[in-house]
Protein backbone atom coordinates (compact mmCIF):
# COMPACT_ATOMS: atom_id res chain seq x y z
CA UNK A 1 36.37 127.48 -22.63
CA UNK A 2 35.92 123.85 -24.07
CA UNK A 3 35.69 125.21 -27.91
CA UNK A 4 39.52 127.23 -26.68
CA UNK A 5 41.14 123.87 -25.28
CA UNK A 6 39.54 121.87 -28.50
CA UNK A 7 41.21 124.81 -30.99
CA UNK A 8 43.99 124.55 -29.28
CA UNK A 9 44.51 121.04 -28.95
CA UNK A 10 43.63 120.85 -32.55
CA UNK A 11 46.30 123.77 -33.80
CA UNK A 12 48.79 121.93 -31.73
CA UNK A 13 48.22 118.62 -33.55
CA UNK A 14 47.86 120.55 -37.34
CA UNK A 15 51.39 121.40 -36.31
CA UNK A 16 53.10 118.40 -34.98
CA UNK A 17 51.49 116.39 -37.77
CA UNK A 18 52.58 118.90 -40.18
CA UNK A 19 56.32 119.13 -39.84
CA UNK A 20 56.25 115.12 -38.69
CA UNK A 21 54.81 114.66 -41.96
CA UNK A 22 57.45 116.58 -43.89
CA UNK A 23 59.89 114.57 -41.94
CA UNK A 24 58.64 111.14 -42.71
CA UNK A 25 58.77 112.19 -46.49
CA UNK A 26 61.92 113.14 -46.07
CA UNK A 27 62.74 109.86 -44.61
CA UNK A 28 61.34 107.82 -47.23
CA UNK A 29 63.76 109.99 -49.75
CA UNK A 30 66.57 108.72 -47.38
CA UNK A 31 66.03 105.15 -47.58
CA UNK A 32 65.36 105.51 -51.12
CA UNK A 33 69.12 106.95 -51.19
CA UNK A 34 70.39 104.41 -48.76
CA UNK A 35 68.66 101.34 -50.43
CA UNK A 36 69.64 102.44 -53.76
CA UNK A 37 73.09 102.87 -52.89
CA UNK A 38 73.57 99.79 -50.79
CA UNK A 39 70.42 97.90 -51.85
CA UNK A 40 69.77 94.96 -49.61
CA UNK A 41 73.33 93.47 -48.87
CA UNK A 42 75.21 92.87 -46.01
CA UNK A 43 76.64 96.65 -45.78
CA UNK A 44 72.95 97.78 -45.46
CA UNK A 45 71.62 94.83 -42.85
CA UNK A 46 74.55 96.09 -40.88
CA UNK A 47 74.15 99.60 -41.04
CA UNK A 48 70.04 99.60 -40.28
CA UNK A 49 70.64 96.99 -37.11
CA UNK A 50 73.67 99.16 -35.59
CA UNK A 51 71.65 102.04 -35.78
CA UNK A 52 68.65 100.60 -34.02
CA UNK A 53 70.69 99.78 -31.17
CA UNK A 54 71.54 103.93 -30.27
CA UNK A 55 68.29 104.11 -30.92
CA UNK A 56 66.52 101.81 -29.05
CA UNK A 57 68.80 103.06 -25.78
CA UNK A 58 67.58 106.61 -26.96
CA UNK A 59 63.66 105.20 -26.34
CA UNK A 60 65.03 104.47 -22.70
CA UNK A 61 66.93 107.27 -21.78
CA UNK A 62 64.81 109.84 -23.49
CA UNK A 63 61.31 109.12 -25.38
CA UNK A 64 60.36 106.25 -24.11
CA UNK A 65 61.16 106.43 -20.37
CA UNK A 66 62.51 109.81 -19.33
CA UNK A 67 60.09 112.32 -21.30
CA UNK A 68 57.20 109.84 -19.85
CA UNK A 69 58.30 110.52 -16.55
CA UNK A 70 59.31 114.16 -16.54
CA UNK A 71 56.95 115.70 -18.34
CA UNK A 72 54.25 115.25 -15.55
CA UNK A 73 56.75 115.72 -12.96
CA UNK A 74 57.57 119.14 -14.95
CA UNK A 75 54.02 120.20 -14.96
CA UNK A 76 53.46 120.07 -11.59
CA UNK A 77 56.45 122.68 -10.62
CA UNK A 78 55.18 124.81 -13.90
CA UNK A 79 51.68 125.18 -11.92
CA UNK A 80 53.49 126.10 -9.03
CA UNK A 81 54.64 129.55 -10.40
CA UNK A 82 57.62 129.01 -8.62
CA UNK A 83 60.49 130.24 -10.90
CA UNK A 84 63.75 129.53 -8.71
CA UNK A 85 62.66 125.82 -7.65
CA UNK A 86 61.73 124.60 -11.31
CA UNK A 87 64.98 126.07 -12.27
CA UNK A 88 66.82 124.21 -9.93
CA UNK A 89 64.77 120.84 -10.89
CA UNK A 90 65.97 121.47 -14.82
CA UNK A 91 69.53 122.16 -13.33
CA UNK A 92 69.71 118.92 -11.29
CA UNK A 93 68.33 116.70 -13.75
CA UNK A 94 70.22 117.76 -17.03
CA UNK A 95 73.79 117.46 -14.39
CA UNK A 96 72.42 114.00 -13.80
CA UNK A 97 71.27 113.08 -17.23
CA UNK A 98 74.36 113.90 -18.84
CA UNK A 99 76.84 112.49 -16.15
CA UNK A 100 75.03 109.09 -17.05
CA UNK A 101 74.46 109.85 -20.44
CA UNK A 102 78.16 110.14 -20.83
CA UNK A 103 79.34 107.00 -18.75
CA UNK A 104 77.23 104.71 -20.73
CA UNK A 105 78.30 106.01 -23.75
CA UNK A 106 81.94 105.82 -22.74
CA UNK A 107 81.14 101.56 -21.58
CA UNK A 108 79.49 100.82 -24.63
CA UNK A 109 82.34 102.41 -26.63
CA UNK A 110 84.97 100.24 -24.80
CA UNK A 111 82.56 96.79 -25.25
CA UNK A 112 81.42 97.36 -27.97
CA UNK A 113 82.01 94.12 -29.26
CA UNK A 114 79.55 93.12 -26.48
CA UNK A 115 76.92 94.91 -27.64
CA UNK A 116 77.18 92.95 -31.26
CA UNK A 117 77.01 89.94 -29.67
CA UNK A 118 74.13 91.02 -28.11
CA UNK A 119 72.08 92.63 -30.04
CA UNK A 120 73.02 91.11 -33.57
CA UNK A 121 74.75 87.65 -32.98
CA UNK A 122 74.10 86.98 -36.32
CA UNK A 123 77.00 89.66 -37.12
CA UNK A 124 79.06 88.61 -34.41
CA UNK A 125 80.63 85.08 -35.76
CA UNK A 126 81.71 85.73 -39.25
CA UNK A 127 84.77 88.43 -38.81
CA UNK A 128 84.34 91.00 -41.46
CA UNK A 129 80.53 91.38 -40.74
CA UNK A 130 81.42 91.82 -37.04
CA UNK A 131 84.42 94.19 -37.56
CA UNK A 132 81.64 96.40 -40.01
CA UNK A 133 79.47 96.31 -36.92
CA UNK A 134 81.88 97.18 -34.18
CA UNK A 135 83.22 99.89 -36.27
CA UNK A 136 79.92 101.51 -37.63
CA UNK A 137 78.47 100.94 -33.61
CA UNK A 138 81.09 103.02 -32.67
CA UNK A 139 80.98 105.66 -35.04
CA UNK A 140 77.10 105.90 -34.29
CA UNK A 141 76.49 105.26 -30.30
CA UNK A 142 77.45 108.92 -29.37
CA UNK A 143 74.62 109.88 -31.31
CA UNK A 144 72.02 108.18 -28.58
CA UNK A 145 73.70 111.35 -26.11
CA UNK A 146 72.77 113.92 -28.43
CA UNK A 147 69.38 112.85 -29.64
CA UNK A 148 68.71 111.93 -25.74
CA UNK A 149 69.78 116.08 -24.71
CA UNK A 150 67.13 117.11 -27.80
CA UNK A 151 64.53 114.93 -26.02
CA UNK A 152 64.94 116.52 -22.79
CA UNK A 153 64.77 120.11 -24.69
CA UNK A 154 61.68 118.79 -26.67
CA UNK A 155 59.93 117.91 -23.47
CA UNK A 156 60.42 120.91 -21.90
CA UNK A 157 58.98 122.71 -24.77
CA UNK A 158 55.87 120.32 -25.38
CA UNK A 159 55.00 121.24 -21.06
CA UNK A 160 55.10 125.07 -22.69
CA UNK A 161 52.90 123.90 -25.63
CA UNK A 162 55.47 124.78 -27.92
CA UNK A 163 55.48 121.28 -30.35
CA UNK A 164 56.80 122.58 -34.19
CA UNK A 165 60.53 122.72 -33.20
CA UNK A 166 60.39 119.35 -31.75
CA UNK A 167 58.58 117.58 -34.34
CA UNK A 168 60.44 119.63 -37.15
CA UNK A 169 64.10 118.76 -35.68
CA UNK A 170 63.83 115.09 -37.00
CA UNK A 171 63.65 116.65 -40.88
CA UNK A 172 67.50 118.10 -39.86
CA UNK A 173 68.20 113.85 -39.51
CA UNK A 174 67.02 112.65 -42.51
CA UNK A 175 68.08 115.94 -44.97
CA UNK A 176 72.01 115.18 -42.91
CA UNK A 177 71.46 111.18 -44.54
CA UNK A 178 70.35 112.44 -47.53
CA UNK A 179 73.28 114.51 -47.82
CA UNK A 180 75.99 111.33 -46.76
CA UNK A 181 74.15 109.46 -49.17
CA UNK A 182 73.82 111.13 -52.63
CA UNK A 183 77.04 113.57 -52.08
CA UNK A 184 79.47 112.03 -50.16
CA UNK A 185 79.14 108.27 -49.83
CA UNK A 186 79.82 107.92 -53.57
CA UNK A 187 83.42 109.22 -53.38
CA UNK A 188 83.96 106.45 -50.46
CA UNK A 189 85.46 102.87 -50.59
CA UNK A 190 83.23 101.67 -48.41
CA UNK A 191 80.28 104.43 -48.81
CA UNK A 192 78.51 102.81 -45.59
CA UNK A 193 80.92 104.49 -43.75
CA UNK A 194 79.75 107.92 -44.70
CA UNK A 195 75.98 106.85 -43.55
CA UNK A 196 77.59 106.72 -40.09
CA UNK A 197 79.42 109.75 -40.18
CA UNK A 198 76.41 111.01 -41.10
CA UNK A 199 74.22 110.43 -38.25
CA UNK A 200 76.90 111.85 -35.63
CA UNK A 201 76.65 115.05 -37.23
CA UNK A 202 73.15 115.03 -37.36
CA UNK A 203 73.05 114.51 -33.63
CA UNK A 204 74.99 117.93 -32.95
CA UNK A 205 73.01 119.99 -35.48
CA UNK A 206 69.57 118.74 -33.90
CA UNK A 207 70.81 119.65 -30.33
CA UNK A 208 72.52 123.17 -31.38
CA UNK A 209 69.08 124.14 -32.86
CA UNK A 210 67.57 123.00 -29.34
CA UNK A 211 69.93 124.80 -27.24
CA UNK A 212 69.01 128.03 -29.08
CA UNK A 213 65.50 127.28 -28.61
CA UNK A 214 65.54 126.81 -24.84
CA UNK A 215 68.03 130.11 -24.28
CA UNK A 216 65.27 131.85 -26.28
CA UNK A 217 62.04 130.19 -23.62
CA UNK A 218 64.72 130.79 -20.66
CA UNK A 219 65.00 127.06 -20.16
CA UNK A 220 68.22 126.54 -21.11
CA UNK A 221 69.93 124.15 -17.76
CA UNK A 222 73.03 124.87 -15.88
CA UNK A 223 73.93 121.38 -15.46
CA UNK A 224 74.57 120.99 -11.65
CA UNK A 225 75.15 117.51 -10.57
CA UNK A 226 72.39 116.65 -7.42
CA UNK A 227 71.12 113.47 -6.90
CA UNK A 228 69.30 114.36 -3.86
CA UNK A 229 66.77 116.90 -5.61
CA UNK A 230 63.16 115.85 -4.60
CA UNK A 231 61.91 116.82 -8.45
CA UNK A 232 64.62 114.42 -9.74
CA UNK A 233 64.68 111.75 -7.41
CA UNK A 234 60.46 111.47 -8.52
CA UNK A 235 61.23 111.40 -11.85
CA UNK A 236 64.14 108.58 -11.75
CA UNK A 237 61.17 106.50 -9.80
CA UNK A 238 58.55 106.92 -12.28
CA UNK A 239 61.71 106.47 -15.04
CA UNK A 240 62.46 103.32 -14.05
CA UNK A 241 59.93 101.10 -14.84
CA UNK A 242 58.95 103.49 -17.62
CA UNK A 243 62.49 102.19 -19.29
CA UNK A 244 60.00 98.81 -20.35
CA UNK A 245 56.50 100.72 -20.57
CA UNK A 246 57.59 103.35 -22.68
CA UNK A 247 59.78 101.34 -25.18
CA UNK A 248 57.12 98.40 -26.25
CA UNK A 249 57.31 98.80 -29.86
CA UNK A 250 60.64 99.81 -29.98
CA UNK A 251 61.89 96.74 -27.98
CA UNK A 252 59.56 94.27 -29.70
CA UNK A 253 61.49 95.84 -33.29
CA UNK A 254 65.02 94.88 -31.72
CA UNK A 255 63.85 91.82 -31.22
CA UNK A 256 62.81 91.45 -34.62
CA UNK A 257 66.31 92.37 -35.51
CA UNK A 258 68.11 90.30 -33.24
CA UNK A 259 66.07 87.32 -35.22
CA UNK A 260 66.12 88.64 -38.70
CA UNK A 261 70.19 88.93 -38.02
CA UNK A 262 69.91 85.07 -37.61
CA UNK A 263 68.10 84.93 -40.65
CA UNK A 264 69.24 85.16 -44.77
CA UNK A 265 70.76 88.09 -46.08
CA UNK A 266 68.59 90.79 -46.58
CA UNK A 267 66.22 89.77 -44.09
CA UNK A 268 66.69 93.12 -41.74
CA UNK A 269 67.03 95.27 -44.70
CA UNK A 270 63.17 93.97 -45.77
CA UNK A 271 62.18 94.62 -42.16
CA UNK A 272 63.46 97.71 -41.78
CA UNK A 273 61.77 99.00 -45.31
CA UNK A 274 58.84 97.79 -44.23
CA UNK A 275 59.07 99.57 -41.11
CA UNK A 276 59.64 102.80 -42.38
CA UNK A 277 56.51 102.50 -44.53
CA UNK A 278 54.48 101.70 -41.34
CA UNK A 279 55.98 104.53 -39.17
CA UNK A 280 54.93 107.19 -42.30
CA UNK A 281 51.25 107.00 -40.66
CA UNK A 282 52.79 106.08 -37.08
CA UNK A 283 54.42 109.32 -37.06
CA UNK A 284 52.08 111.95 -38.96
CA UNK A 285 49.46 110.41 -36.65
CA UNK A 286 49.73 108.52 -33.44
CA UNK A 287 52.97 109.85 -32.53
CA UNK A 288 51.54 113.12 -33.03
CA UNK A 289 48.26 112.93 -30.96
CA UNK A 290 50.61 110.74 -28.10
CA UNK A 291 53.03 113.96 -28.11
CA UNK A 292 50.30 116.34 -27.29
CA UNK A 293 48.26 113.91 -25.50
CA UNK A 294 50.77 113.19 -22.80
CA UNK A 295 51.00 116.94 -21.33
CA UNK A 296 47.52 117.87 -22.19
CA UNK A 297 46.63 114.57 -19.93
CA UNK A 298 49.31 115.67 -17.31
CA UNK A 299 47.65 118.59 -16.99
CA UNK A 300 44.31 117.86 -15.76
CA UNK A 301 43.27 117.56 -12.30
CA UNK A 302 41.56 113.89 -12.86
CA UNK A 303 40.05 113.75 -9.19
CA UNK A 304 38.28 117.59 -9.92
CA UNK A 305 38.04 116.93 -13.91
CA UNK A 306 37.79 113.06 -14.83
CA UNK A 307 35.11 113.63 -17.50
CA UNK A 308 37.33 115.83 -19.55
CA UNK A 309 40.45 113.32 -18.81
CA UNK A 310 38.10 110.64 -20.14
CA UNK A 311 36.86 113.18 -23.14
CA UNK A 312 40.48 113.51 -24.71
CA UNK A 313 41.50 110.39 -24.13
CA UNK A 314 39.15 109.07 -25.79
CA UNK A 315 39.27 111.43 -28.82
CA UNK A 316 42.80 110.50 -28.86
CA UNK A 317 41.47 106.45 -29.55
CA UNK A 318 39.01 107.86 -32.49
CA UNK A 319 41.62 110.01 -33.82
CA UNK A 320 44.01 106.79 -34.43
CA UNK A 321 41.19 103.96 -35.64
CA UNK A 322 40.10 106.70 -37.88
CA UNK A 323 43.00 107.07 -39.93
CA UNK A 324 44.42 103.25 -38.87
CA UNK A 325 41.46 101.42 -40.21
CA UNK A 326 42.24 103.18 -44.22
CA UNK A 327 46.23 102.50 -43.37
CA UNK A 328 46.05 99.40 -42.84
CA UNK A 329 43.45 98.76 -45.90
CA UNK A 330 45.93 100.45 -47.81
CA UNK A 331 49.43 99.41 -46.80
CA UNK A 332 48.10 96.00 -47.30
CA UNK A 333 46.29 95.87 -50.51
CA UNK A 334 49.34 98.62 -52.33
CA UNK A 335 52.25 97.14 -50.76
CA UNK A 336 53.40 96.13 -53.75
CA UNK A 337 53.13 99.39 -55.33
CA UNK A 338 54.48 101.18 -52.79
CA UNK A 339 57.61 99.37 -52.55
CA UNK A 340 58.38 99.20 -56.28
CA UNK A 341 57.47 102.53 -56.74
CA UNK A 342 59.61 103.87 -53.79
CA UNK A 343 62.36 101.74 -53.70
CA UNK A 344 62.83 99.46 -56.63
CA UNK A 345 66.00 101.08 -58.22
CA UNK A 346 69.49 100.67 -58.00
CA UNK A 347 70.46 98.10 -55.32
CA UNK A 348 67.25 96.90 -54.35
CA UNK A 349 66.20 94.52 -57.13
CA UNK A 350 62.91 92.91 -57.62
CA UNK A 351 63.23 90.23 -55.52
CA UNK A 352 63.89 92.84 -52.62
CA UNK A 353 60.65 94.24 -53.28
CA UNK A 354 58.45 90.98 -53.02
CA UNK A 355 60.23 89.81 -49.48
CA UNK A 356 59.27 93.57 -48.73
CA UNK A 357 55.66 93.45 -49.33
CA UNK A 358 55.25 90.28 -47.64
CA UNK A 359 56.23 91.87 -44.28
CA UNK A 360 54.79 95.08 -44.64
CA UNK A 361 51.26 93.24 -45.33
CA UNK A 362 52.39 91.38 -42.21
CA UNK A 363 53.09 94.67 -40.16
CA UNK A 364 50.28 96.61 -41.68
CA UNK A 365 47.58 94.19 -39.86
CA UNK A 366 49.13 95.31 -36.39
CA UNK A 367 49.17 99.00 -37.15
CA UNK A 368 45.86 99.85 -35.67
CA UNK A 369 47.62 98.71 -32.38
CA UNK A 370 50.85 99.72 -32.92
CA UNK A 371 49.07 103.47 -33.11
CA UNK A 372 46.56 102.83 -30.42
CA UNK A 373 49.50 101.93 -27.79
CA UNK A 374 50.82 105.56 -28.60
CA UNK A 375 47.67 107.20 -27.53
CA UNK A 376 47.06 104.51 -24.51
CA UNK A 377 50.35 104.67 -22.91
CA UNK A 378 50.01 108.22 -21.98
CA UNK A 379 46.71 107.71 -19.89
CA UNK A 380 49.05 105.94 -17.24
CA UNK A 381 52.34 108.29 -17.80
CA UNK A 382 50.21 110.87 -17.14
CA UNK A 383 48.60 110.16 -13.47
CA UNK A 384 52.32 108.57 -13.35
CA UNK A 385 51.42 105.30 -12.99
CA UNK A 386 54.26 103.52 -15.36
CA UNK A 387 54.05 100.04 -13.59
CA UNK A 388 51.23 99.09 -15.02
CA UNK A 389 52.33 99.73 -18.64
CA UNK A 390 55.78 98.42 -17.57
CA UNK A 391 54.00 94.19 -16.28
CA UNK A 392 51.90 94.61 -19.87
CA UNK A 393 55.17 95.30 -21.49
CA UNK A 394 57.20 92.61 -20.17
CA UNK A 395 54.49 90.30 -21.16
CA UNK A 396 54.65 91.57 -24.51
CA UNK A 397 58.28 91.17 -24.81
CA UNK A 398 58.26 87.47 -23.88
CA UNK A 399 55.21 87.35 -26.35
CA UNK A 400 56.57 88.65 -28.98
CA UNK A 401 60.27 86.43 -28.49
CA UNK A 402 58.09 83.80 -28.56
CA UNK A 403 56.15 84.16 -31.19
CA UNK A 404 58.98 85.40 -33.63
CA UNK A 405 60.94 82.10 -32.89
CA UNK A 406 57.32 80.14 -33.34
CA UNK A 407 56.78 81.98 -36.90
CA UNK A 408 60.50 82.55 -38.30
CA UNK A 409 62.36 79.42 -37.48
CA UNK A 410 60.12 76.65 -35.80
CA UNK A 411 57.14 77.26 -38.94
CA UNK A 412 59.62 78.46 -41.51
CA UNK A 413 58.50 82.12 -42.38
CA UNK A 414 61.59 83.88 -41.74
CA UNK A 415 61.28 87.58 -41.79
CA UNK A 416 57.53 87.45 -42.54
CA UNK A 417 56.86 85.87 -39.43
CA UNK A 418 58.96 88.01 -37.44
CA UNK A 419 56.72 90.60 -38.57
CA UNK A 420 53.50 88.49 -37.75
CA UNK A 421 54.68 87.88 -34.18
CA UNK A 422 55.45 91.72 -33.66
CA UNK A 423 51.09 92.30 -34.82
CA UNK A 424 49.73 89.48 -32.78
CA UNK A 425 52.27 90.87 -29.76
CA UNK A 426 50.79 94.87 -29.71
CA UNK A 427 46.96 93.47 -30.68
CA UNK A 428 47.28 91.41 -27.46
CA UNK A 429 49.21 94.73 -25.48
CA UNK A 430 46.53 96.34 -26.54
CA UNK A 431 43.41 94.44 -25.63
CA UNK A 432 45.02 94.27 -22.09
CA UNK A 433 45.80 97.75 -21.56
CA UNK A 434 42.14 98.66 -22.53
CA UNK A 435 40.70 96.33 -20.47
CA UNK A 436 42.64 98.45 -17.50
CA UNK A 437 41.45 101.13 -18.54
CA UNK A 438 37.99 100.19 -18.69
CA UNK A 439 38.23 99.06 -15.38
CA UNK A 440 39.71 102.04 -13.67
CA UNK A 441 36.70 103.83 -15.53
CA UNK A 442 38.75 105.86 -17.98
CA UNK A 443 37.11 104.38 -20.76
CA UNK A 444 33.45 104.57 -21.62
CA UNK A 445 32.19 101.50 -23.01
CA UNK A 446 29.59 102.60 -25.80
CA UNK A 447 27.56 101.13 -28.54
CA UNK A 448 29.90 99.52 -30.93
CA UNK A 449 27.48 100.50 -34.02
CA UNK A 450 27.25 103.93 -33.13
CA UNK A 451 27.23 105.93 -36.57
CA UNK A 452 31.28 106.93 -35.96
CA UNK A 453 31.92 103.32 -36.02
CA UNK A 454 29.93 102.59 -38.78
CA UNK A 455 31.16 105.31 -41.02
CA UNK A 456 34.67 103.45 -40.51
CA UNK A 457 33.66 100.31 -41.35
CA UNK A 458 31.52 100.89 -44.52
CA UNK A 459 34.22 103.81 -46.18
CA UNK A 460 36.91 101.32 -44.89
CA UNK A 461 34.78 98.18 -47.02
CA UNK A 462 34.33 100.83 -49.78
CA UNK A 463 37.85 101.65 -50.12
CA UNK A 464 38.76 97.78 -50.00
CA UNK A 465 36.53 97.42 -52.62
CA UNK A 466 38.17 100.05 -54.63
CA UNK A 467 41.88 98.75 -54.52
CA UNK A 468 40.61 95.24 -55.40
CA UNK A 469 39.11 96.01 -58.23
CA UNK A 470 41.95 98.63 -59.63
CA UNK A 471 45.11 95.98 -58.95
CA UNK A 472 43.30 93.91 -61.68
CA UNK A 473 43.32 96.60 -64.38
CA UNK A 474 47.05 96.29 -65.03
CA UNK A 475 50.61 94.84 -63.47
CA UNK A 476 52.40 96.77 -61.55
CA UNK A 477 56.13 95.41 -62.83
CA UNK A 478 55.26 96.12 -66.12
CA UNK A 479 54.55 99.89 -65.30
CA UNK A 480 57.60 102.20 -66.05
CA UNK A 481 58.33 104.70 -63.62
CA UNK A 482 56.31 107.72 -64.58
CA UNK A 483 53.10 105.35 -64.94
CA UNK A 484 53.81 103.74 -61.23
CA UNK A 485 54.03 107.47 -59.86
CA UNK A 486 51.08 108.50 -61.64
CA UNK A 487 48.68 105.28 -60.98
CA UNK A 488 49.65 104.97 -56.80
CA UNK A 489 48.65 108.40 -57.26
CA UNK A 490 45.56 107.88 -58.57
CA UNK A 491 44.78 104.84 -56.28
CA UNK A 492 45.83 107.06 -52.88
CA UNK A 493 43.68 110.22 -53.95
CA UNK A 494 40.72 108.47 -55.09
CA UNK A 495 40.45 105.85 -51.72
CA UNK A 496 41.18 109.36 -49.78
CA UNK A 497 38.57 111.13 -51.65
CA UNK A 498 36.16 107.43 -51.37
CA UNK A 499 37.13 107.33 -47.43
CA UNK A 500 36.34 110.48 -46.06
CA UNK A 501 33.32 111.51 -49.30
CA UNK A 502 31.81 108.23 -47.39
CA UNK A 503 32.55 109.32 -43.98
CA UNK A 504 31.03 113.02 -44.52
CA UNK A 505 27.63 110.96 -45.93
CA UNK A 506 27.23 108.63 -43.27
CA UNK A 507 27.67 111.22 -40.31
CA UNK A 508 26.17 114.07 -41.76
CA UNK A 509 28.43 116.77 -40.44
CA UNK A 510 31.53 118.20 -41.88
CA UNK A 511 34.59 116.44 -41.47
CA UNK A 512 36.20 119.10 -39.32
CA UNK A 513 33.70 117.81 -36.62
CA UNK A 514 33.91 114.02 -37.02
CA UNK A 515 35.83 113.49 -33.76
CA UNK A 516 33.70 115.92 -31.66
């Protein structure tokens, strides 16, 4: 029965990872149009921090808070076998989510303006950057109501196991940009326009392709407006504070925003690049193992079953460190390469690519806990306890305001310390939401130099080694195009092959097994 669950826990991740890989790919290919058509000026820094802002809401009302909150409420009337009464919970709740869903969006489209202030004051006081703003916000914020409706439909399908639709959906956003970029921006007088444009009618396709998905699981809600339901009334309590715990990361990055708007221009372009390169193994990864973690976790009886609660939980932790630990050797030590063989073309000049790699080496030392929060968060989602995660992320927010004004403006680092203050912030989340958890007994403390530890550490040193030695066998600027592609090739396949050649010596079982 255990071998089933692992299979199927394991064919479940293949997948999610999978299409969330071919996603991120295609996301890098859209910021390599985006960048190279707007490069790092003014038009870009707008576009990337109105965009965030949908977004971030979208972490509340959907990710971040809601799917947190109903998926365990939505496994417990799924074990009840009781058709009628889970149909009438979906009912209720999509009436309710979209009444709201559609008020806000009306408010924020009337104060828009507002919302600039807000959320990028540095916009907000020189008129044509704030008239940009207000126009592209408004273009864009409808999009947080469609991309919060696919959500809901992705939640409901992870509860029935079913995770390549949801993960695959994203690739329909970034093929949309691609699209607006390369075809019809071009053509524009003011091609940022077209990026905006863009993601509104990427919203409708992603939630089209959902609605035909749930009609075909017979899931598909009759929106019927009850705020009295039991079901729903459970899930707006564990929602609320789940609108803080669920959103750590993504609040700590609009706070990075809201500071690198204050900052010189092309400081939230740089941030944002350097984002997307961390969120490549974010998303193939620990986004991944959180999605299935969450209602695999939700469905276990912990008071019957608490070993096997602790058991996948704690593969979950493994799973990240074992791929973070490489990452963040790699991110660190190629960010150069990366950049200026992604990105260095068009609009983004050279001078784009060094601020770049400064904050991505500055964002690649918090990945480990950037990941690890992904797979921690749903241990407490799960027995739907979101206060706990919601008091660590309130500390973190104030943290990471702090530090970001300590860094960028009262030490001088600008965007690089932004970035520095967002690592030291989630290392610090971290350490206190595994202390919890150690408490609580969810956690196993074990020997630190157990041989899966070790075979980290020594590949990891290994690989280290490697890129050390191989940056100072030629220089990267000098490389044309076809040699950059060709050499980070060779660097990435060689530290894989180094890593995990290493890792299959040290444990002495086939890699297959290593988290087992």
């Amino acid at each position: 029965m255990t071998e089933i669950k692992r299979n199927k826990i394991y064919s479940a991740l293949t997948k999610v990872s999978s299409w969330t890989g071919l996603s991120r790919i295609f996301g890098l290919i859209r910021d390599i149009a985006t960048t190279n058509l707007l490069g790092a000026s003014v038009f870009h820094d707008i576009f990337v921090v109105t965009l965030k802002i949908p977004n971030l809401f979208r972490r509340f009302f959907a990710e971040g808070a809601f799917n947190q909150a109903f998926i365990p409420i939505y496994s417990d009337y799924q074990k009840s076998n009781d058709e009628k009464n889970t149909q009438e919970f979906i009912n209720a709740l999509a009436g309710s989510f979209l009444s709201i869903l559609f008020l806000f969006t009306i408010l924020v489209l009337l104060i828009t303006p507002v919302f600039i202030f807000i959320f990028a004051p540095g916009f907000y006081y020189e008129e044509s950057k704030r008239i940009l703003a207000i126009d592209l916000l408004r273009i864009m914020f409808p999009y947080l109501a469609l991309i919060s409706l696919v959500s809901f439909a992705s939640g409901i399908q992870n509860t029935h196991d079913r995770f390549s639709l949801p993960a695959f959906t994203p690739l329909i956003f970034n093929i949309t940009l691609i699209i607006a970029a390369t075809l019809i921006a071009p053509m524009l007088d003011m091609p940022v326009y077209a990026l905006a444009w863009g993601v509104l009618i990427a919203g409708f396709l992603q939630l089209l392709i959902h609605i035909y998905a749930l009609k075909n699981l017979g899931r598909l809600p009759k929106p019927n407006i009850n705020f009295s339901h039991s079901g729903q009334i459970s899930v707006l309590k564990l929602m609320l504070p789940a609108i803080l715990a669920g959103g750590i990361i993504q609040i700590n990055l609009l706070i990075d925003t809201i500071f690198a708007s204050l900052l010189q221009t092309g400081s939230p372009t740089w941030l944002y690049v350097s984002d997307r390169l961390i969120q490549f193994p974010m998303g193939i990864f620990a986004i991944a193992i959180g999605t299935i973690l969450l209602p695999t976790l939700s469905k276990i009886d912990i008071n019957t079953n608490k070993k096997l609660f602790i058991d996948e939980l704690q593969k979950g932790q493994r799973f990240v460190l074992f791929i973070g630990i490489p990452s963040l050797i790699g991110l660190y030590l190629c960010s150069i390469d990366l950049i200026s063989t992604i990105f260095f073309r068009g609009e983004f000049s050279i001078i784009d690519v060094q601020q770049t790699s400064l904050s991505l080496m500055a964002y690649s030392v918090g990945l480990p806990f950037f990941m690890l929060m992904k797979v921690l968060t749903p241990a407490f989602f799960s027995r739907k306890d979101t206060k706990t995660p919601m008091y660590v992320a309130l500390l973190s927010l104030f943290l990471n305001a702090f530090l970001n004004y300590l860094f960028a403006f009262k030490l001088g680092y600008g965007h690089v310390g932004i970035a520095v203050g967002s690592s030291i912030a989630a290392a610090i989340s971290v350490l206190i939401l595994e202390i919890i958890l150690i408490k609580d007994g969810l956690i196993k403390m074990n020997n630190p130099f157990n041989r899966f530890n070790l075979s980290i550490l020594i590949s990891s040193i290994f690989v280290l080694i490697f890129l050390n030695l191989s940056s100072e066998l030629y220089d990267f600027y000098n490389l044309n195009q076809v040699e950059k592609i060709f050499t980070l090739f060779f660097k990435i396949a060689i530290s894989i092959a180094i890593y995990f050649g290493m890792c299959r010596l040290i444990r002495g079982n086939p890699l297959k097994e290593v988290l087992n």
